[in-house]
C-alpha atoms as a PDB file:
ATOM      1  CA  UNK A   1     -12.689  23.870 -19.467  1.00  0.00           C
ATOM      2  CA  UNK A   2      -9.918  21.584 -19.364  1.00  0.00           C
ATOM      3  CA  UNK A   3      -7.210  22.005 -16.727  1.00  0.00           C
ATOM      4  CA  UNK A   4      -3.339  21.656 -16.661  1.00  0.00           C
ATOM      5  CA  UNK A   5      -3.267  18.878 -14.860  1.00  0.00           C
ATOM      6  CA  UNK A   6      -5.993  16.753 -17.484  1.00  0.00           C
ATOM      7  CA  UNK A   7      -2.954  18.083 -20.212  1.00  0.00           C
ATOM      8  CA  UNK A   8      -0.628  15.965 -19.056  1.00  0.00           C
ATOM      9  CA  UNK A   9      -0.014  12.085 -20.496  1.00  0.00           C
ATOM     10  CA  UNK A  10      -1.331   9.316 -18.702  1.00  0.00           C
ATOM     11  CA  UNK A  11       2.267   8.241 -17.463  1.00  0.00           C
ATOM     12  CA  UNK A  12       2.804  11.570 -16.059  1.00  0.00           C
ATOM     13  CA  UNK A  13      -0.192  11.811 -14.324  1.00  0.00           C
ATOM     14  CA  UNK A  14       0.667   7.952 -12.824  1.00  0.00           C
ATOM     15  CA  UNK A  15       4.125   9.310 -12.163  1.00  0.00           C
ATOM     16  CA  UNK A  16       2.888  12.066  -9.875  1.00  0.00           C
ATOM     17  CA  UNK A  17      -0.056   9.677  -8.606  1.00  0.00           C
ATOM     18  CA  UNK A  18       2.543   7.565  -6.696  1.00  0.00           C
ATOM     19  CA  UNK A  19       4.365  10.764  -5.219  1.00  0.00           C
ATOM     20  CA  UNK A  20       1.783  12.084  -3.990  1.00  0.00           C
ATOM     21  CA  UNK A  21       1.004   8.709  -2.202  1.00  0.00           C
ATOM     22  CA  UNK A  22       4.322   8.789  -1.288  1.00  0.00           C
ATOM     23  CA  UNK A  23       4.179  12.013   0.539  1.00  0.00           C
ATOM     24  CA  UNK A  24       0.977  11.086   2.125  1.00  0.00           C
ATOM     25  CA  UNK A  25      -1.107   8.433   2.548  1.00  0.00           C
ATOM     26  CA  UNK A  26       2.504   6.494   2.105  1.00  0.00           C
ATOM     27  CA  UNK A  27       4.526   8.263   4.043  1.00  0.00           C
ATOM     28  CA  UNK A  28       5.303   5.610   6.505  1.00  0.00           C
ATOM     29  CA  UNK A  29       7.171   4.068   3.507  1.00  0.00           C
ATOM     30  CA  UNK A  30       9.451   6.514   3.055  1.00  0.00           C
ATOM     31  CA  UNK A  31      12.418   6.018   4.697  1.00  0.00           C
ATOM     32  CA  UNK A  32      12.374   2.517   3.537  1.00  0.00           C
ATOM     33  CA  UNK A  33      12.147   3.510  -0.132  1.00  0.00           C
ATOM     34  CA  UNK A  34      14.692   6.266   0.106  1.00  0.00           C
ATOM     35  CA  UNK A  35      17.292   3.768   1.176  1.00  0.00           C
ATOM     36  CA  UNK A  36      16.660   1.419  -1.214  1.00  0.00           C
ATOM     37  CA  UNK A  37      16.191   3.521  -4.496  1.00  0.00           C
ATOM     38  CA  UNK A  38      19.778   5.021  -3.191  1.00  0.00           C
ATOM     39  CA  UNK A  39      21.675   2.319  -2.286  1.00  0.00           C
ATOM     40  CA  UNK A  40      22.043   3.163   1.313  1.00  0.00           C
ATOM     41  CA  UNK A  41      23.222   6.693   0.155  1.00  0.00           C
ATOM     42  CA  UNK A  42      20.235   8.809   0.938  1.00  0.00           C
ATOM     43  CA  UNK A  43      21.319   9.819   4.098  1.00  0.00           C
ATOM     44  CA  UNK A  44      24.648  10.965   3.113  1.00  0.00           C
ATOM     45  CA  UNK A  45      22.644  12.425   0.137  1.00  0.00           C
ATOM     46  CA  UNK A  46      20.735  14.612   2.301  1.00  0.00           C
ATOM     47  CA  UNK A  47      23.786  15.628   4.634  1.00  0.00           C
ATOM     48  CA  UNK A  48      25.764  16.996   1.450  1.00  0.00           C
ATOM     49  CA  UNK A  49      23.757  19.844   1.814  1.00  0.00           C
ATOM     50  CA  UNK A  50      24.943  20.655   5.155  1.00  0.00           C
ATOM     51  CA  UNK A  51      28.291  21.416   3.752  1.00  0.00           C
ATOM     52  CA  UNK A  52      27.310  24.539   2.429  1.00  0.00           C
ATOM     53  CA  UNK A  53      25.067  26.040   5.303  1.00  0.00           C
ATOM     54  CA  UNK A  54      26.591  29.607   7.317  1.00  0.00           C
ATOM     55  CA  UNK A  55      27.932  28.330  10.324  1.00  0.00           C
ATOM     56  CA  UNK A  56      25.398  30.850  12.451  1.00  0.00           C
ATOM     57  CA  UNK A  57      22.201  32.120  12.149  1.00  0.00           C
ATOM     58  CA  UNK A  58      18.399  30.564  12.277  1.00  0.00           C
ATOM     59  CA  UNK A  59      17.573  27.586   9.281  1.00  0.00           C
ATOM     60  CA  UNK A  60      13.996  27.138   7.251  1.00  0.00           C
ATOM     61  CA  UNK A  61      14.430  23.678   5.829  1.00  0.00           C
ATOM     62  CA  UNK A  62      11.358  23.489   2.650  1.00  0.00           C
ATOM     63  CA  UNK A  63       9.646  20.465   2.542  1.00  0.00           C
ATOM     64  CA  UNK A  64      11.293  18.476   5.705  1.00  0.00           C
ATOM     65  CA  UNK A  65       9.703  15.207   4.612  1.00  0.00           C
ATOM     66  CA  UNK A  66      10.791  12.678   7.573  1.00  0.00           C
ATOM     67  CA  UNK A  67      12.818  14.939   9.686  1.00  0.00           C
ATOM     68  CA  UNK A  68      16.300  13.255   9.141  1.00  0.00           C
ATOM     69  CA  UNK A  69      18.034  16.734   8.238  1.00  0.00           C
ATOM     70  CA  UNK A  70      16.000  17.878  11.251  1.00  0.00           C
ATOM     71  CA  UNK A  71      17.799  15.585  13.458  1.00  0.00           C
ATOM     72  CA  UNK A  72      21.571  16.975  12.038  1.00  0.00           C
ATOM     73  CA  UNK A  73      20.558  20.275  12.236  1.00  0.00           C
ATOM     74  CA  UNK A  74      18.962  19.460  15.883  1.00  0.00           C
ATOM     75  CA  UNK A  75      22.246  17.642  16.817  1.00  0.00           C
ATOM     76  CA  UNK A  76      24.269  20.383  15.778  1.00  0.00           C
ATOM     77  CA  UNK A  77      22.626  23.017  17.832  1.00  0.00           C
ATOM     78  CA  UNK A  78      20.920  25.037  14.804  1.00  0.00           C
ATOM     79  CA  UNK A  79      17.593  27.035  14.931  1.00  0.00           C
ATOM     80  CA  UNK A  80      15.911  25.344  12.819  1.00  0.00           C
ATOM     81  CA  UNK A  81      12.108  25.274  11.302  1.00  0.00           C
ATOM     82  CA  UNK A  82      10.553  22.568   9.285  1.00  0.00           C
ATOM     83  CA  UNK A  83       8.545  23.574   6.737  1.00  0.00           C
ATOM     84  CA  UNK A  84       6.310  21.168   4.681  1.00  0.00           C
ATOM     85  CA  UNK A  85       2.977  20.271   2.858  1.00  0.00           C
ATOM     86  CA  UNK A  86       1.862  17.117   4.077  1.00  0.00           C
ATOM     87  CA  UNK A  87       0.165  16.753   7.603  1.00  0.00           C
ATOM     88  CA  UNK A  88       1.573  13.159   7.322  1.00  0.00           C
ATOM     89  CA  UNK A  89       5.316  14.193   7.018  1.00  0.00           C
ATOM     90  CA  UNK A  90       4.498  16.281   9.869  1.00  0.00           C
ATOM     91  CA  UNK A  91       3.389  13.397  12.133  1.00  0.00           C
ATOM     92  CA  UNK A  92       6.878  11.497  11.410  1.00  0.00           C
ATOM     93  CA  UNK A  93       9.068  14.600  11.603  1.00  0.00           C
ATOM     94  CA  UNK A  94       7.222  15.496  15.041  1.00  0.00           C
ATOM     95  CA  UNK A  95       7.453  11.917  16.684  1.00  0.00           C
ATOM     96  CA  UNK A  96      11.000  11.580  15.607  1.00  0.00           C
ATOM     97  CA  UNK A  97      12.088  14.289  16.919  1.00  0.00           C
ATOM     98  CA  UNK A  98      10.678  13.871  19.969  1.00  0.00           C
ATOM     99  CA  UNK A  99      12.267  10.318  20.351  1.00  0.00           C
ATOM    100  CA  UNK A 100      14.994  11.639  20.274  1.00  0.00           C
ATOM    101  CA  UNK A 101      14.672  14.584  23.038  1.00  0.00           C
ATOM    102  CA  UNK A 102      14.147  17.800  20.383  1.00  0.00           C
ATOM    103  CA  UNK A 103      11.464  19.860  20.674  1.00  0.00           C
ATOM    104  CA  UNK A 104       9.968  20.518  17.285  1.00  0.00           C
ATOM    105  CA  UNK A 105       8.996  22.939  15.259  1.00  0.00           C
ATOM    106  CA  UNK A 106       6.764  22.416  12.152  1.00  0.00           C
ATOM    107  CA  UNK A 107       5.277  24.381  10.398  1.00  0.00           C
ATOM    108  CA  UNK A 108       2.567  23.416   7.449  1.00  0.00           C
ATOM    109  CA  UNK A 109       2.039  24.937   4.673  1.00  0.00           C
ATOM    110  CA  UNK A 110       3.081  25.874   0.838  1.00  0.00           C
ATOM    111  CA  UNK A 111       6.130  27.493   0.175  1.00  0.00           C
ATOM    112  CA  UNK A 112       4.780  29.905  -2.254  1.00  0.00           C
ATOM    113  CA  UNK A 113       3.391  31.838   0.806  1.00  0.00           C
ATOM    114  CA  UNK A 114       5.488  31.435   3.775  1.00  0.00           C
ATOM    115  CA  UNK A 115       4.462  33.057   7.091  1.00  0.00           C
ATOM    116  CA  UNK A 116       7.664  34.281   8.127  1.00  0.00           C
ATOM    117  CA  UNK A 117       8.999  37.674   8.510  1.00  0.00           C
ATOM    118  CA  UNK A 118      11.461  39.131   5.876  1.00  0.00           C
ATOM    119  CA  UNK A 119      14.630  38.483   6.262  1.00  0.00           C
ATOM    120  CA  UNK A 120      14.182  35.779   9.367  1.00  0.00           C
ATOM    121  CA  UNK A 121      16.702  33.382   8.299  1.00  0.00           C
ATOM    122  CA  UNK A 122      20.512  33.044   7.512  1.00  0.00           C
ATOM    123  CA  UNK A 123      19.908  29.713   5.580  1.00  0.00           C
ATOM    124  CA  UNK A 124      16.621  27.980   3.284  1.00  0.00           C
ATOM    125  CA  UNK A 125      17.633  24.240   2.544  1.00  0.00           C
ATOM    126  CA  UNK A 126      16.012  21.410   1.052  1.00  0.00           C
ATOM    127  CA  UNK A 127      16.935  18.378  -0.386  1.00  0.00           C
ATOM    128  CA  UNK A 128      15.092  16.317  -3.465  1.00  0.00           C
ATOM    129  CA  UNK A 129      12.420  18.762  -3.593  1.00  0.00           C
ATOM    130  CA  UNK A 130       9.965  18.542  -6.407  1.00  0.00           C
ATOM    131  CA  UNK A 131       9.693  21.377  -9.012  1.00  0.00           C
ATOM    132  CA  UNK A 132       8.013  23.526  -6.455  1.00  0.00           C
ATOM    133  CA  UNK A 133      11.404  24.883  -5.090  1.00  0.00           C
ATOM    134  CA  UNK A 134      11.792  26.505  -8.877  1.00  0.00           C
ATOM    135  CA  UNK A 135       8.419  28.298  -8.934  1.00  0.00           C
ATOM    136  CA  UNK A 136       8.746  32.360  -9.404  1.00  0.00           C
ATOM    137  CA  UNK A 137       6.439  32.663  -5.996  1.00  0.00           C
ATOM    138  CA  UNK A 138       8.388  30.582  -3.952  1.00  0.00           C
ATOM    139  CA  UNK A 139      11.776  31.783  -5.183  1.00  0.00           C
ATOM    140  CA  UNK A 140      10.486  35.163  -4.471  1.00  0.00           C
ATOM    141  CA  UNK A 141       9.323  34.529  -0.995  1.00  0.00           C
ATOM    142  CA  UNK A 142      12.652  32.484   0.143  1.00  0.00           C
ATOM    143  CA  UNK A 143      14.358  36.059  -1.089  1.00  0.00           C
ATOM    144  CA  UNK A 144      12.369  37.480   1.352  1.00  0.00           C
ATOM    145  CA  UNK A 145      12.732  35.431   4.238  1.00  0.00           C
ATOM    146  CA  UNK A 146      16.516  35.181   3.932  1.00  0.00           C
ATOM    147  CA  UNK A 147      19.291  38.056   5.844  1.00  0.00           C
ATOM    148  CA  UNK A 148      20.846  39.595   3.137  1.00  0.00           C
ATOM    149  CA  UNK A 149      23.912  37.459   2.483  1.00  0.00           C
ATOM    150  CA  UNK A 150      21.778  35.099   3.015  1.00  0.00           C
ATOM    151  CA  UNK A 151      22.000  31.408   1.299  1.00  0.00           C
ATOM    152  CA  UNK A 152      19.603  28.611  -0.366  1.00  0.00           C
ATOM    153  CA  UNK A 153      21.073  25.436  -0.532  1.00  0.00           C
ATOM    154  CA  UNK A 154      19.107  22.904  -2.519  1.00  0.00           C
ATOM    155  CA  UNK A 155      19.827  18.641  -3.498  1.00  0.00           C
ATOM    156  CA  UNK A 156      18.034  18.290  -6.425  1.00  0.00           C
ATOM    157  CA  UNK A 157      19.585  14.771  -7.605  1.00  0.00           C
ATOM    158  CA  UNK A 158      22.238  12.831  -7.267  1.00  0.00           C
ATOM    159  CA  UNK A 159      24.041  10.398  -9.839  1.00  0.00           C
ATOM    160  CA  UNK A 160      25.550   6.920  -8.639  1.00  0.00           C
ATOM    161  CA  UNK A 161      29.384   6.283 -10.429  1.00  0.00           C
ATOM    162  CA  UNK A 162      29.412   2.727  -9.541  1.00  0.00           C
ATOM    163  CA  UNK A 163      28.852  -0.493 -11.523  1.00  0.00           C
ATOM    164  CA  UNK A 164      25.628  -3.011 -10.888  1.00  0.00           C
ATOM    165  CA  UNK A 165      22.995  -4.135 -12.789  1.00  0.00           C
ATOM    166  CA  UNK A 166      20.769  -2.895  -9.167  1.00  0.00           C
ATOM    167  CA  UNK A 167      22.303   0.297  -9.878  1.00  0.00           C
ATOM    168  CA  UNK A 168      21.923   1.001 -13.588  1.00  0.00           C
ATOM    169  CA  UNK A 169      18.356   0.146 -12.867  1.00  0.00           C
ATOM    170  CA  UNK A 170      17.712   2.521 -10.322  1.00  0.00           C
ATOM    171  CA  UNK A 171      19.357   5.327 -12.201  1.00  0.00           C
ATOM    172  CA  UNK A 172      17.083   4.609 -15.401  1.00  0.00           C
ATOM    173  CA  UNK A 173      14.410   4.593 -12.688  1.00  0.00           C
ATOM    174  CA  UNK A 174      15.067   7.835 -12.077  1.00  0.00           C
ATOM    175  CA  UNK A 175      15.149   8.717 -15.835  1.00  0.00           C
ATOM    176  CA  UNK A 176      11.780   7.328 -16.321  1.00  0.00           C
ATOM    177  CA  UNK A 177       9.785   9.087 -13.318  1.00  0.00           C
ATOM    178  CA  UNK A 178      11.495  12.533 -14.742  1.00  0.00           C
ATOM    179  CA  UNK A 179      13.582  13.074 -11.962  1.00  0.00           C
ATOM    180  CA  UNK A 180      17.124  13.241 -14.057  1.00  0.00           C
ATOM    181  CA  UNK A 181      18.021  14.534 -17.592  1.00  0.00           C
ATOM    182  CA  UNK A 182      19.577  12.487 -20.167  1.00  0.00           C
ATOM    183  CA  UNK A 183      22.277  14.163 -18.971  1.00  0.00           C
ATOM    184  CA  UNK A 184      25.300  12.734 -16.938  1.00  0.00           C
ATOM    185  CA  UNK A 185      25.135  16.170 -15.092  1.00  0.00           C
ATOM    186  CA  UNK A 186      22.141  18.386 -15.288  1.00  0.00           C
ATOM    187  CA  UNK A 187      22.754  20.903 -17.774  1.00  0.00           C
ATOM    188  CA  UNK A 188      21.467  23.649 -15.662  1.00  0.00           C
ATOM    189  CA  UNK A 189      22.471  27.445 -15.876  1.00  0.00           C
ATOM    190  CA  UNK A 190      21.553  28.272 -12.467  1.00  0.00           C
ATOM    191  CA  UNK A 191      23.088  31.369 -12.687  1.00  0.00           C
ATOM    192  CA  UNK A 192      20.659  32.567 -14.891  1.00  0.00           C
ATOM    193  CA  UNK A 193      18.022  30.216 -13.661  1.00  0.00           C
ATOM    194  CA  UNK A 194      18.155  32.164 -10.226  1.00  0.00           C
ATOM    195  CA  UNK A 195      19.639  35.536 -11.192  1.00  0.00           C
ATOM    196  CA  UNK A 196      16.305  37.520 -11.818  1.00  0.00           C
ATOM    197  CA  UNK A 197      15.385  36.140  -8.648  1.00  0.00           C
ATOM    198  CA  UNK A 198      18.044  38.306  -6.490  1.00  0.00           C
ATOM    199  CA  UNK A 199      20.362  35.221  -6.367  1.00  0.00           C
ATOM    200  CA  UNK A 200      24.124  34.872  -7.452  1.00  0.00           C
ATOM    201  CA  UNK A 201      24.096  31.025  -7.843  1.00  0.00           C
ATOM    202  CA  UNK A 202      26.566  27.959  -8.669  1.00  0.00           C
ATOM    203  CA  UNK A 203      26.496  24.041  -8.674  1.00  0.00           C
ATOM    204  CA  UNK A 204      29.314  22.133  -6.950  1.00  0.00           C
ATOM    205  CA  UNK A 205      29.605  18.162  -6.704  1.00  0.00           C
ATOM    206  CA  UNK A 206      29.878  16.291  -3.358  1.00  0.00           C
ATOM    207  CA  UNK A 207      30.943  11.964  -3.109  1.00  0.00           C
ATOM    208  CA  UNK A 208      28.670   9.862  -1.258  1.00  0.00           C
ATOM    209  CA  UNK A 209      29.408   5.979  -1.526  1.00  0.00           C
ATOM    210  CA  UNK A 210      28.581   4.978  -5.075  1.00  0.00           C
ATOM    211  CA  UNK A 211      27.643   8.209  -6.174  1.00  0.00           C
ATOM    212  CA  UNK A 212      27.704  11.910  -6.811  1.00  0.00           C
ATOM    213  CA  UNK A 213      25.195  14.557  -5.471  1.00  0.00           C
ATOM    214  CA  UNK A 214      24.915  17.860  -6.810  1.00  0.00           C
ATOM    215  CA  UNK A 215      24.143  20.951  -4.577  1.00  0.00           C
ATOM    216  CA  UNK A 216      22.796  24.065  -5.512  1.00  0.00           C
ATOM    217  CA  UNK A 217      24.217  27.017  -3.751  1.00  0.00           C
ATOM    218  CA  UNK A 218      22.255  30.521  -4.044  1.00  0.00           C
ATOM    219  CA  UNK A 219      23.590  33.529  -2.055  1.00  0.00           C
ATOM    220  CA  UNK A 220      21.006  36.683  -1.764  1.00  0.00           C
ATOM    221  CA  UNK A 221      22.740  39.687  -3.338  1.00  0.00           C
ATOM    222  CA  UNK A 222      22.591  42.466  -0.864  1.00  0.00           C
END
């Protein structure tokens, strides 16, 4: 019987290959590549999300990857859980955060079943997730663990306004590997993309040197 996965074209398969290198046995590599394929932006990338958290109330960031929004939310005094996938991840998240005096908590594990209590959190985040953050089950199960009021904030992508070869490059990069539409702005209804979820949603634009990140905010109707 042949699977999903053998469905896909060879480049896709390649394509999702290197990620999952990325995420794991190349997960050292990470930062590195992050701040190249954005310019130096990736940090401010990730931060544009913070913009749009409740200023109270405990935070369950979805695939943490390195820990660098772990360190903000750390900094800022936030209760805040890492969730994520990859043992690797974990084992950079973990000593980071110890460098720098936090005490961690990780969790691993997928997000389609998250062991958390209903309604534990003010605030789900996570930035440059793959299309796991979109799947019914774990759309369902961050409705769950969020307060009612509650709010998922998600990067998905960002777009860089400035000129360069470097820069056209990267974005057709991004083009290439699927992660951005042929559209200057993704042409998303995420109002109806998250409404049967129990979600009154919008997109909003944040500047970052070079470029323009879109957020995702999702509020959990009472």
């Amino acid at each position: 019987m042949e699977s999903r996965h053998d469905t896909l074209p060879i480049w896709w398969r390649l394509v999702r290959f290197g990620f999952r290198l990325l995420y794991n046995e190349m997960a050292w590599t990470y930062d590195l590549v992050s701040w190249v394929v954005s310019l130096g932006a990736w940090r401010c990338w990730g931060r544009a999300a913070l913009k749009h958290i409740p200023s109270e109330g405990a935070i369950l960031e979805l695939a943490h990857g390195t820990g660098n929004l772990q360190l903000d939310l750390h900094a800022a005094g936030r209760p805040v859980i890492g969730f994520d996938l990859s043992a690797a991840m974990g084992r950079i998240t973990w000593r980071k955060l110890v460098q720098h005096g936090y005490r961690p908590r990780l969790v691993r594990g997928r997000a389609q079943t998250l062991p958390f209590r209903s309604g534990a959190f003010s605030t789900v985040i996570s930035t440059f997730p793959t299309d796991f953050i979109v799947a019914p089950e774990t759309l369902h199960e961050i409705h769950r663990v969020l307060q009612p009021g509650g709010r998922l904030v998600i990067v998905p992508t960002a777009l860089f306004t400035g000129g360069g070869v470097f820069a056209k490059l990267l974005d057709l990069l991004y083009r290439i590997t699927g992660q951005r539409g042929d559209q200057p702005q993704p042409a998303w209804d995420v109002a109806a993309m998250f409404a049967p979820y129990g979600f009154s949603a919008q997109m909003v634009q944040e500047t970052c040197p070079r470029s323009r990140v879109t957020v995702i905010v999702a509020e959990k109707r009472g």
